[in-house]
Protein backbone atom coordinates (compact mmCIF):
# COMPACT_ATOMS: atom_id res chain seq x y z
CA UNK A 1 15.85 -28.83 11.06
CA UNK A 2 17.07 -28.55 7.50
CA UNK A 3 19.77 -26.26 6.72
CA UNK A 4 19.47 -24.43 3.12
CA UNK A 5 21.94 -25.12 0.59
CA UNK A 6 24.47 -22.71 0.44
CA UNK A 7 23.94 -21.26 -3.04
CA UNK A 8 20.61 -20.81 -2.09
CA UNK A 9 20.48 -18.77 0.80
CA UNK A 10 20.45 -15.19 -1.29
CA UNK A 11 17.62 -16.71 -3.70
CA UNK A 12 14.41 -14.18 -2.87
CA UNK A 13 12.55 -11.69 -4.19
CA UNK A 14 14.60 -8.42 -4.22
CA UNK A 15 11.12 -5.94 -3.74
CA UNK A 16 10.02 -8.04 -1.08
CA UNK A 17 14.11 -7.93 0.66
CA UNK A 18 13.18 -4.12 0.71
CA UNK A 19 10.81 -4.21 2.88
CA UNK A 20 10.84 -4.81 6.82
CA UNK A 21 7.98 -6.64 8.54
CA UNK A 22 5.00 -4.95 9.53
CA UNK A 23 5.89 -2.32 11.97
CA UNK A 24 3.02 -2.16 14.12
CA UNK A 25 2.93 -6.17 14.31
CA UNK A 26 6.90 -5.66 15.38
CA UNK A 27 6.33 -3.28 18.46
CA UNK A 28 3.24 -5.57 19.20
CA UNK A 29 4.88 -8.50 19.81
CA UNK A 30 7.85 -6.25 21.88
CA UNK A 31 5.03 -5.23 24.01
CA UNK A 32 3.39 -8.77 24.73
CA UNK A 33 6.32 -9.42 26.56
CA UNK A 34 6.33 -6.93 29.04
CA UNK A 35 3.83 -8.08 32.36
CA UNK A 36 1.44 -5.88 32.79
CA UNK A 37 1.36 -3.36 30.22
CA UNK A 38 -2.17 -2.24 28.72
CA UNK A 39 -1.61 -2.55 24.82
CA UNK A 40 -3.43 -0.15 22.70
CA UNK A 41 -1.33 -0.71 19.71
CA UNK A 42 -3.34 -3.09 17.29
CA UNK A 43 -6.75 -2.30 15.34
CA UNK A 44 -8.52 -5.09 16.83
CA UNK A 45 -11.96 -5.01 17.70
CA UNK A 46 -12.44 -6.47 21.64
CA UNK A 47 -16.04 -7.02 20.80
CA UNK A 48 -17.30 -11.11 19.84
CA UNK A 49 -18.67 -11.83 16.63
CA UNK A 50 -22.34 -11.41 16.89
CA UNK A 51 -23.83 -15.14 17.45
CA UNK A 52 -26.76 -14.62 14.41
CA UNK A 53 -23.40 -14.66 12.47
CA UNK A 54 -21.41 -17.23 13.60
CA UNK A 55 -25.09 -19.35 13.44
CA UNK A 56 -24.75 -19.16 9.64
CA UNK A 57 -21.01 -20.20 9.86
CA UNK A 58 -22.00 -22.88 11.31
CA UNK A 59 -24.92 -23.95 9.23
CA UNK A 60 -23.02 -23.27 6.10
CA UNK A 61 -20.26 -26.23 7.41
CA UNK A 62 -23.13 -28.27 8.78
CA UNK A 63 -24.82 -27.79 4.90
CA UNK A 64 -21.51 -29.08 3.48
CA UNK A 65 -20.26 -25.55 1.98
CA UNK A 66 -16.97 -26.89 1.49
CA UNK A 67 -16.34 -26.31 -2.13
CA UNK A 68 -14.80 -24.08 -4.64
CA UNK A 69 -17.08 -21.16 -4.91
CA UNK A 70 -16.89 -19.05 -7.79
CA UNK A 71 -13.57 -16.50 -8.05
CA UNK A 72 -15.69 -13.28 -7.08
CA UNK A 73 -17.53 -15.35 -4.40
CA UNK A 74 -21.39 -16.70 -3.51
CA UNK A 75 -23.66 -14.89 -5.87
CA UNK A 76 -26.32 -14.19 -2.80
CA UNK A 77 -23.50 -12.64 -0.81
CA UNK A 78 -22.08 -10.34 -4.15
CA UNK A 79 -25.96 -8.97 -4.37
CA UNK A 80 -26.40 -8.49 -1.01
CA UNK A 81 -22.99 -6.20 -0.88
CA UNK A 82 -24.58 -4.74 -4.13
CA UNK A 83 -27.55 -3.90 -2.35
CA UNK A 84 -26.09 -2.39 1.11
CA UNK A 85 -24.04 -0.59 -0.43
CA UNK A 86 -26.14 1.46 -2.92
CA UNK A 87 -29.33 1.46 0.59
CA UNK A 88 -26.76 2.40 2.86
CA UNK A 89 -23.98 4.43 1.32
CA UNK A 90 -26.47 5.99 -2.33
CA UNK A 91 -23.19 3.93 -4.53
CA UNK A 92 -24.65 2.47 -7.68
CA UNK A 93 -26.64 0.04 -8.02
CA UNK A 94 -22.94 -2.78 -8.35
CA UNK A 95 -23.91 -5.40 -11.22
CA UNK A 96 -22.98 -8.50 -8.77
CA UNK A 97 -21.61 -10.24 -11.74
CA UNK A 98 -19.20 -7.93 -12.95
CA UNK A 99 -18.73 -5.32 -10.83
CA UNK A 100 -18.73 -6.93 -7.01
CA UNK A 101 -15.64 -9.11 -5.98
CA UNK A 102 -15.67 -11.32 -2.16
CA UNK A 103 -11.54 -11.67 -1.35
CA UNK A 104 -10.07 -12.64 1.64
CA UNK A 105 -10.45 -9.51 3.80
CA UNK A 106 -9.43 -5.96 2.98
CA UNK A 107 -5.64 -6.44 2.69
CA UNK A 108 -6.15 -9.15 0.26
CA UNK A 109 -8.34 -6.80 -1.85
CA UNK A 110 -5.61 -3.80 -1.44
CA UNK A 111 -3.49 -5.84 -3.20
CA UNK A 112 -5.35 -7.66 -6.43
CA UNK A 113 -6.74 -4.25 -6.71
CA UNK A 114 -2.99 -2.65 -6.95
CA UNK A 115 -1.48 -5.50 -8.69
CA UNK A 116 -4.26 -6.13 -11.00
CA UNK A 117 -4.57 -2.51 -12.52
CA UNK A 118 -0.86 -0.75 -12.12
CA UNK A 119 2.31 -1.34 -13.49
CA UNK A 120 5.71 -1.88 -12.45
CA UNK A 121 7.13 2.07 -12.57
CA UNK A 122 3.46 3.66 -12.39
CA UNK A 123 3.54 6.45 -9.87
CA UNK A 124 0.20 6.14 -6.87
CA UNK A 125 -0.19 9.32 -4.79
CA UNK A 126 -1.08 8.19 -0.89
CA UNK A 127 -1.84 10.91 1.68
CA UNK A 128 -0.17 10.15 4.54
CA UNK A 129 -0.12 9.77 7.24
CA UNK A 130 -1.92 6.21 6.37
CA UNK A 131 -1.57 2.89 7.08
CA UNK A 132 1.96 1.21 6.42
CA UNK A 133 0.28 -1.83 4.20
CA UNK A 134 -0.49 0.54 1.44
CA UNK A 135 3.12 2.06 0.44
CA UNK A 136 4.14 -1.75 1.45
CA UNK A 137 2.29 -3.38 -1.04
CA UNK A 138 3.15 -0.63 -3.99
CA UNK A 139 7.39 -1.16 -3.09
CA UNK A 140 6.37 -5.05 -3.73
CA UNK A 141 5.11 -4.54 -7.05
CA UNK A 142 7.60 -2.08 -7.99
CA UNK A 143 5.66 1.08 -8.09
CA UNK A 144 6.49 5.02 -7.43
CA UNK A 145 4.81 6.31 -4.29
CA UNK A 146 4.20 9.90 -4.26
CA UNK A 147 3.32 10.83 -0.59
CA UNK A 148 1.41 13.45 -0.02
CA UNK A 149 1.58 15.10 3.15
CA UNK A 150 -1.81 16.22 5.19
CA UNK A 151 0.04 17.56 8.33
CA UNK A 152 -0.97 19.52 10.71
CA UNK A 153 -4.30 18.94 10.43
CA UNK A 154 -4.40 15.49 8.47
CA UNK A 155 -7.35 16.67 6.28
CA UNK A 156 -7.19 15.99 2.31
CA UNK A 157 -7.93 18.62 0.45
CA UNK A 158 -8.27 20.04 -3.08
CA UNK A 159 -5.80 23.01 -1.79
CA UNK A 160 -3.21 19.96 -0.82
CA UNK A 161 -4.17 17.51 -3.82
CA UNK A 162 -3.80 19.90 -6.76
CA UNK A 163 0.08 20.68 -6.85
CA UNK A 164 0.83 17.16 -5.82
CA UNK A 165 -1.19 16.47 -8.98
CA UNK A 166 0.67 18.89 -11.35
CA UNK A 167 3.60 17.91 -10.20
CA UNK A 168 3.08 14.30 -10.93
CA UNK A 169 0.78 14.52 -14.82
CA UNK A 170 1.23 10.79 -15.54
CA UNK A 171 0.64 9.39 -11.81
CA UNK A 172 -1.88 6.29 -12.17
CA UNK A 173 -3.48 6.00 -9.37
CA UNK A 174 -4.26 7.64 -5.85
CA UNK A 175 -5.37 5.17 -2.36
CA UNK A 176 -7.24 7.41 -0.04
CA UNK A 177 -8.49 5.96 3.32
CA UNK A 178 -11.56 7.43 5.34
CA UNK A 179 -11.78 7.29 7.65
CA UNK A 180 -8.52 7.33 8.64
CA UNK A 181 -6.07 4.55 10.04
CA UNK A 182 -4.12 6.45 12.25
CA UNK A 183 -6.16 9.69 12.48
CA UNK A 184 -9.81 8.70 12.61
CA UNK A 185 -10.21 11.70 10.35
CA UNK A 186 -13.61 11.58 8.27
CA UNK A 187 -14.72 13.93 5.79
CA UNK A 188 -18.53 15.25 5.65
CA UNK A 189 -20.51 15.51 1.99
CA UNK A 190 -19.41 18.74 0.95
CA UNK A 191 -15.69 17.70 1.07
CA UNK A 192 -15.75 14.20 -0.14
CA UNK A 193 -17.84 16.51 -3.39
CA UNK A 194 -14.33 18.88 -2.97
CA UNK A 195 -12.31 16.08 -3.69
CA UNK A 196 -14.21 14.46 -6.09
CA UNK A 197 -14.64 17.31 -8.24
CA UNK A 198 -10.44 17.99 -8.28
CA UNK A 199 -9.95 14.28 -9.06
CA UNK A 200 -12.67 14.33 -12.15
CA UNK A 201 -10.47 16.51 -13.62
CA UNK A 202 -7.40 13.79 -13.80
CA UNK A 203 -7.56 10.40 -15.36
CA UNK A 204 -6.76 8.53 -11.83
CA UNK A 205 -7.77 5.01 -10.48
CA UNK A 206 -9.22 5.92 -7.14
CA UNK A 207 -9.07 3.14 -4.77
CA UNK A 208 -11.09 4.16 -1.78
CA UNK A 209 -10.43 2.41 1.33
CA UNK A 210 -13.85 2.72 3.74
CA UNK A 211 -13.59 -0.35 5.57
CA UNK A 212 -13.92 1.97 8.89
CA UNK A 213 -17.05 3.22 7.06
CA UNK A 214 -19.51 2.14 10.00
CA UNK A 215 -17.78 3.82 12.13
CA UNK A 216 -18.52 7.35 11.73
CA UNK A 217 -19.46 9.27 15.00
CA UNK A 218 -20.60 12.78 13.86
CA UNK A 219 -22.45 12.36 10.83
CA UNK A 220 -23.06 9.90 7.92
CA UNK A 221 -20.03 8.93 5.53
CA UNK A 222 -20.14 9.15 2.50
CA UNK A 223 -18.54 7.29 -0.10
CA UNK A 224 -16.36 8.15 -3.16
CA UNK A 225 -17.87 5.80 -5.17
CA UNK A 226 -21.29 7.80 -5.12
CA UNK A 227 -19.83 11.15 -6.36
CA UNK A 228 -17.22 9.67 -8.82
CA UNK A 229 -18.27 5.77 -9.26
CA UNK A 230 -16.66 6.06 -13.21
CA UNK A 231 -13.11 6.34 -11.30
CA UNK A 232 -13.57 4.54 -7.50
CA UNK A 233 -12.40 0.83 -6.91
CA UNK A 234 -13.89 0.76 -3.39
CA UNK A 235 -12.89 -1.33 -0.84
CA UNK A 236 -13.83 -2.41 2.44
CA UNK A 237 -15.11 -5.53 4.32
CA UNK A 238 -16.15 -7.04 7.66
CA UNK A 239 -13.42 -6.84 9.71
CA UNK A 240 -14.07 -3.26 11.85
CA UNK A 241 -17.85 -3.19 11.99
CA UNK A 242 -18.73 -6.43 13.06
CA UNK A 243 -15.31 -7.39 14.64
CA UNK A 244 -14.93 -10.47 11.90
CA UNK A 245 -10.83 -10.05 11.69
CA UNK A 246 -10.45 -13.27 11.57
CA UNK A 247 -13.00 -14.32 9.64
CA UNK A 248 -10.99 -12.49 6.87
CA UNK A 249 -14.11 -11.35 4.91
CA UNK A 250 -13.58 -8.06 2.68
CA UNK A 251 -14.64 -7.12 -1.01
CA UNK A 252 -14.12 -4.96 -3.85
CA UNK A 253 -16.57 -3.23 -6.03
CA UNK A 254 -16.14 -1.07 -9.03
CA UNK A 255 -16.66 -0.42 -13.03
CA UNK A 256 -16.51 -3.98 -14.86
CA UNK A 257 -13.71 -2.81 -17.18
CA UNK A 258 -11.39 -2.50 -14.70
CA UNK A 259 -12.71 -5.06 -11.90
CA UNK A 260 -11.86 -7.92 -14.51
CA UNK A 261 -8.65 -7.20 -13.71
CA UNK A 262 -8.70 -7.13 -10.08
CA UNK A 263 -10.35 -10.15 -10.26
CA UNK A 264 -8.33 -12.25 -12.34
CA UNK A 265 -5.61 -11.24 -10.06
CA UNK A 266 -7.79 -12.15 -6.96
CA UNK A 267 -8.50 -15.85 -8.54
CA UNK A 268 -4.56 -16.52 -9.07
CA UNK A 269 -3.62 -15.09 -5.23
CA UNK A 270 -6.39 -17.24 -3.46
CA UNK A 271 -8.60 -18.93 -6.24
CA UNK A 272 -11.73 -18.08 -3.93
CA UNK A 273 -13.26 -17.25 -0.26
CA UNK A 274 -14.50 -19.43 1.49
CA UNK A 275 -18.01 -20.91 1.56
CA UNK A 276 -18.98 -20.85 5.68
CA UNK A 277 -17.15 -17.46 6.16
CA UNK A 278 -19.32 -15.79 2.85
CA UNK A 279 -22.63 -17.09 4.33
CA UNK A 280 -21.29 -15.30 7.76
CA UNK A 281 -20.63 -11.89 5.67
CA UNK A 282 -24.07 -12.35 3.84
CA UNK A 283 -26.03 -12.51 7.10
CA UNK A 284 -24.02 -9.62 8.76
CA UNK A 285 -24.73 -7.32 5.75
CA UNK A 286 -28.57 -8.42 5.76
CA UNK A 287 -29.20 -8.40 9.57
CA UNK A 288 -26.55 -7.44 11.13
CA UNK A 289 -26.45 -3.23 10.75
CA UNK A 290 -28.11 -3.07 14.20
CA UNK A 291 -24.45 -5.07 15.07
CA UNK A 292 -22.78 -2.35 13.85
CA UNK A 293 -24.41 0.49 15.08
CA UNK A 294 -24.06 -1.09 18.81
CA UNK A 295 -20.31 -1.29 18.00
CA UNK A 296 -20.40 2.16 16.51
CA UNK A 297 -21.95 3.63 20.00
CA UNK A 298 -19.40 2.09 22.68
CA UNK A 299 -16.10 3.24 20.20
CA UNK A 300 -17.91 6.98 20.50
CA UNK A 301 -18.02 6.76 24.41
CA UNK A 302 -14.39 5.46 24.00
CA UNK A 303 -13.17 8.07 22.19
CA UNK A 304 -14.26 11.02 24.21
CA UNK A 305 -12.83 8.68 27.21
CA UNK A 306 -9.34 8.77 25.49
CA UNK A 307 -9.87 12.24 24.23
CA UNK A 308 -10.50 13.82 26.96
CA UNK A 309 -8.00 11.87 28.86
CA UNK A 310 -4.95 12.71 26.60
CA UNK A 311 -5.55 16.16 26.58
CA UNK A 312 -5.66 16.03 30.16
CA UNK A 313 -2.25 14.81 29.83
CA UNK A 314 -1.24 17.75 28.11
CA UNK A 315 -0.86 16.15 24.59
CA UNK A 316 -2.14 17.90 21.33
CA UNK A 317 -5.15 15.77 19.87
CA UNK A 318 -6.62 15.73 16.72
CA UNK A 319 -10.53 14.91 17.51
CA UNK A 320 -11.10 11.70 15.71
CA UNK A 321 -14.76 11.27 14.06
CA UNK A 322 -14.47 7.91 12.82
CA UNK A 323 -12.45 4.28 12.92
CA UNK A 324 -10.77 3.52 16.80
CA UNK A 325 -7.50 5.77 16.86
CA UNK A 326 -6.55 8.67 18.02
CA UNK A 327 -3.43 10.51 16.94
CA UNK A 328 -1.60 12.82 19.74
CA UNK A 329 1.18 15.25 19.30
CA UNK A 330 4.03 13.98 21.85
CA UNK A 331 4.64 17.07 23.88
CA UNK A 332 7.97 19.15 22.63
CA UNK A 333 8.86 19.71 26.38
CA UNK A 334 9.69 16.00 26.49
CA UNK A 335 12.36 16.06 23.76
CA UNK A 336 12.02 12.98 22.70
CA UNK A 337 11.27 11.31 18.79
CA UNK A 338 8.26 8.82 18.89
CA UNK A 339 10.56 5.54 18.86
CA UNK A 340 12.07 6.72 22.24
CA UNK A 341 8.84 7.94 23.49
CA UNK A 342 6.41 4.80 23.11
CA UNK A 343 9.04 3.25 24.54
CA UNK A 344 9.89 4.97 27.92
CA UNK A 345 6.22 4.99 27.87
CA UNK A 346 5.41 1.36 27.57
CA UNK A 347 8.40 0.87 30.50
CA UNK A 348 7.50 3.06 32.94
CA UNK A 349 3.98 3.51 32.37
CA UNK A 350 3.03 0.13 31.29
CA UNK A 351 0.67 1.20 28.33
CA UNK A 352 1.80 0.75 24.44
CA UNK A 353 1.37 2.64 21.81
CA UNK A 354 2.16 2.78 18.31
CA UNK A 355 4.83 5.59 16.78
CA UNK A 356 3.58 8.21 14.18
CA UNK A 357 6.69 8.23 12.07
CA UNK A 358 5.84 4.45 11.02
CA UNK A 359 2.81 6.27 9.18
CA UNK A 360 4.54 7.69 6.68
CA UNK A 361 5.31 11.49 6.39
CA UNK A 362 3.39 14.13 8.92
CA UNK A 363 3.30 11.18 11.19
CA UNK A 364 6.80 12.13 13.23
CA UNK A 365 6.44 12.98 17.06
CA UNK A 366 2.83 11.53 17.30
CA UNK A 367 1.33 8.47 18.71
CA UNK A 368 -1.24 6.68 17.66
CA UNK A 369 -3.73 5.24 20.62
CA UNK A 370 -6.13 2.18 18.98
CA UNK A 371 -9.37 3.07 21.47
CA UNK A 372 -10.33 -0.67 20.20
CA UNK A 373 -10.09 -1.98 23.89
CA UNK A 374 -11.86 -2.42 26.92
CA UNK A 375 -13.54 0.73 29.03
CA UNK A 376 -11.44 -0.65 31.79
CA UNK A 377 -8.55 -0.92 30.05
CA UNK A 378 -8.74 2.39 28.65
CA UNK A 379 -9.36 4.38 31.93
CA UNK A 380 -7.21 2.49 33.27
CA UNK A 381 -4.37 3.52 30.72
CA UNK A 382 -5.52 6.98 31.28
CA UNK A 383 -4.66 7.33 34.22
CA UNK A 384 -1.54 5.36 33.89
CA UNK A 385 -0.24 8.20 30.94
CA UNK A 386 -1.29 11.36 33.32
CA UNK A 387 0.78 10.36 35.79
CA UNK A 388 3.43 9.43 33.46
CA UNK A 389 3.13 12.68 31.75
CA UNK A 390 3.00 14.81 35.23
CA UNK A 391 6.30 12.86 36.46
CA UNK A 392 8.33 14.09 33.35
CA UNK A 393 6.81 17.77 32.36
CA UNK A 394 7.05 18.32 36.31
């Protein structure tokens, strides 16, 4: 093993230095080493990828797709996302050649997306709490977050938005997320419109993160990018609906002026997706809703399993309508912070969670449950949290 030259060792990137790994990927790997214990920590799908899709992997390799696709991806996969998005979600009709952008899942398209239209210094609002990749990826490129704050009940609203707005005139850009990694909160018509209507009046970027947008339990989502499509970059991908995590398929779609940017910044971070995974998202978007919808079904039965369970166990729940988490209020009785709680949970009760206050602000003394598991292993944990819960409040 080579050891680094001395004068070397403190040669890094100083915004990167900043920045500790990912948190939730941190108290994962803590909790794979404990025998036993149920983990309901990660957003990973437990479902397969359905087999019509990883057919047209596999004729894709067999039909020698093995080369340099364009930067914004297969042209036949850019029009179908066109086209399910505008049939499924009433977006705009995307121009697949200038407006539609295949990267290498969501994450990657989070960050062309942020690097490609910001500047070091710009301020971006983010309601928390959200998902720790988004204030990550704005501390690498050396922008100002401005958190907003949804707490108690996690719900963005005009009434929450505007003086965060007036008190920041020249912020850039805002990255809202619905529904909602760690809340499962989704908004109806009639609010996404609210929100819309306060954001017309401010010359944002709106990046729009819906990759959870197939799994909405109560009612249809709707997207940003059909009441404001002159301001939305949306995102989203394959990953949640049709459990295709690793298949690292996601996309980005948006007015041409500014997806040039995003991607020209997408073609220098990966040059292009690849070929055999593009021909797997095509067929997914084309016949694969049905995949979806199953998915869709079994996370609602989950979630009133956990639901109902967790209030059982005396914890404060915010009802989740969309996405695979649910985010619980850690009893004050206990008296402890999150850290010590998921903790004493995950050694005497066996089951791990994730702590709120790695959310951002709002998230402090909550939990956050990913429902993304087996039935089994979620009644199962159930059980295993009301008895840990009526040991300590008893």
């Amino acid at each position: 093993m080579p050891d680094v030259k001395p004068t070397l060792a403190n040669q890094h990137n100083q915004q990167l230095a900043k920045i500790l790994p990912s948190p939730i990927r941190v108290i994962d790997a803590e909790f794979s080493k404990v025998p036993g214990l149920i983990k309901l920590t990660l957003g990973e799908p437990d479902f397969a990828v359905p087999e019509h899709i990883k057919a047209a992997a596999k004729q894709a390799i067999d039909d020698d797709d093995s080369h340099y696709a364009k930067p914004n991806g297969h042209a036949e996969l850019r029009q179908t996302i066109s086209q399910y998005l505008s049939q499924r979600f009433d977006t705009p009709v995307y121009d697949p050649d200038t407006e539609v952008t295949v990267t290498m899942g969501a994450s990657e398209a989070l960050y062309a997306t942020m690097a490609g239209l910001f500047n070091p210094g710009d301020e971006i609002i983010i309601p928390t709490p959200s998902f720790p990749m988004y204030e990550a990826i704005a501390e690498i490129l050396d922008l100002q977050v401005v958190e907003l704050n949804t707490a108690p009940d996690f719900r963005l609203t005009p009434e929450k938005l505007e003086p965060v707005l007036t008190a920041h005139p020249n912020a850039k850009g805002i990255l809202i997320n619905y529904p909602s990694n760690p809340t499962g909160v989704a908004y109806n018509e009639q609010e996404v419109a609210a929100l819309a209507d306060t954001l017309r009046q401010h010359d944002l970027i709106v990046i729009s993160d819906e990759i959870y947008a197939e799994l909405v339990f109560d009612a249809k989502h709707t997207s940003l990018a059909k009441l404001l499509p002159e301001q939305t970059i949306l995102v989203s991908g394959l990953s949640k609906s049709h459990a295709m995590t690793g298949y690292r398929m996601g996309y980005v779609a948006g007015p041409a002026e500014l997806m040039q940017h995003v991607t020209k910044m997408h073609q220098f971070l990966v040059t292009t997706a690849p070929g055999p995974m593009m021909a797997a998202a095509n067929e997914a978007l084309k016949n694969g809703l049905d995949d979806a919808k199953t998915m869709r079904d079994a996370y609602r039965e989950r979630r009133d399993l956990v639901l109902e369970g967790m209030q059982a166990a005396g914890f404060e729940v915010i009802r989740p309508s969309g996405a695979f988490y649910l985010f619980a209020k850690i009893p004050d009785e206990l008296g402890m912070d999150d850290m010590t709680f998921i903790r004493d949970l995950a050694q005497e009760a066996l089951v791990g969670v994730a702590p709120g206050s790695i959310f951002g602000a709002g998230g402090e003394g909550h939990i956050r449950l990913s429902y993304a598991a087996s039935t089994e292993e979620l009644t199962e944990a159930m059980k295993r949290i009301q008895t840990y819960m009526q040991q300590k409040l008893n």
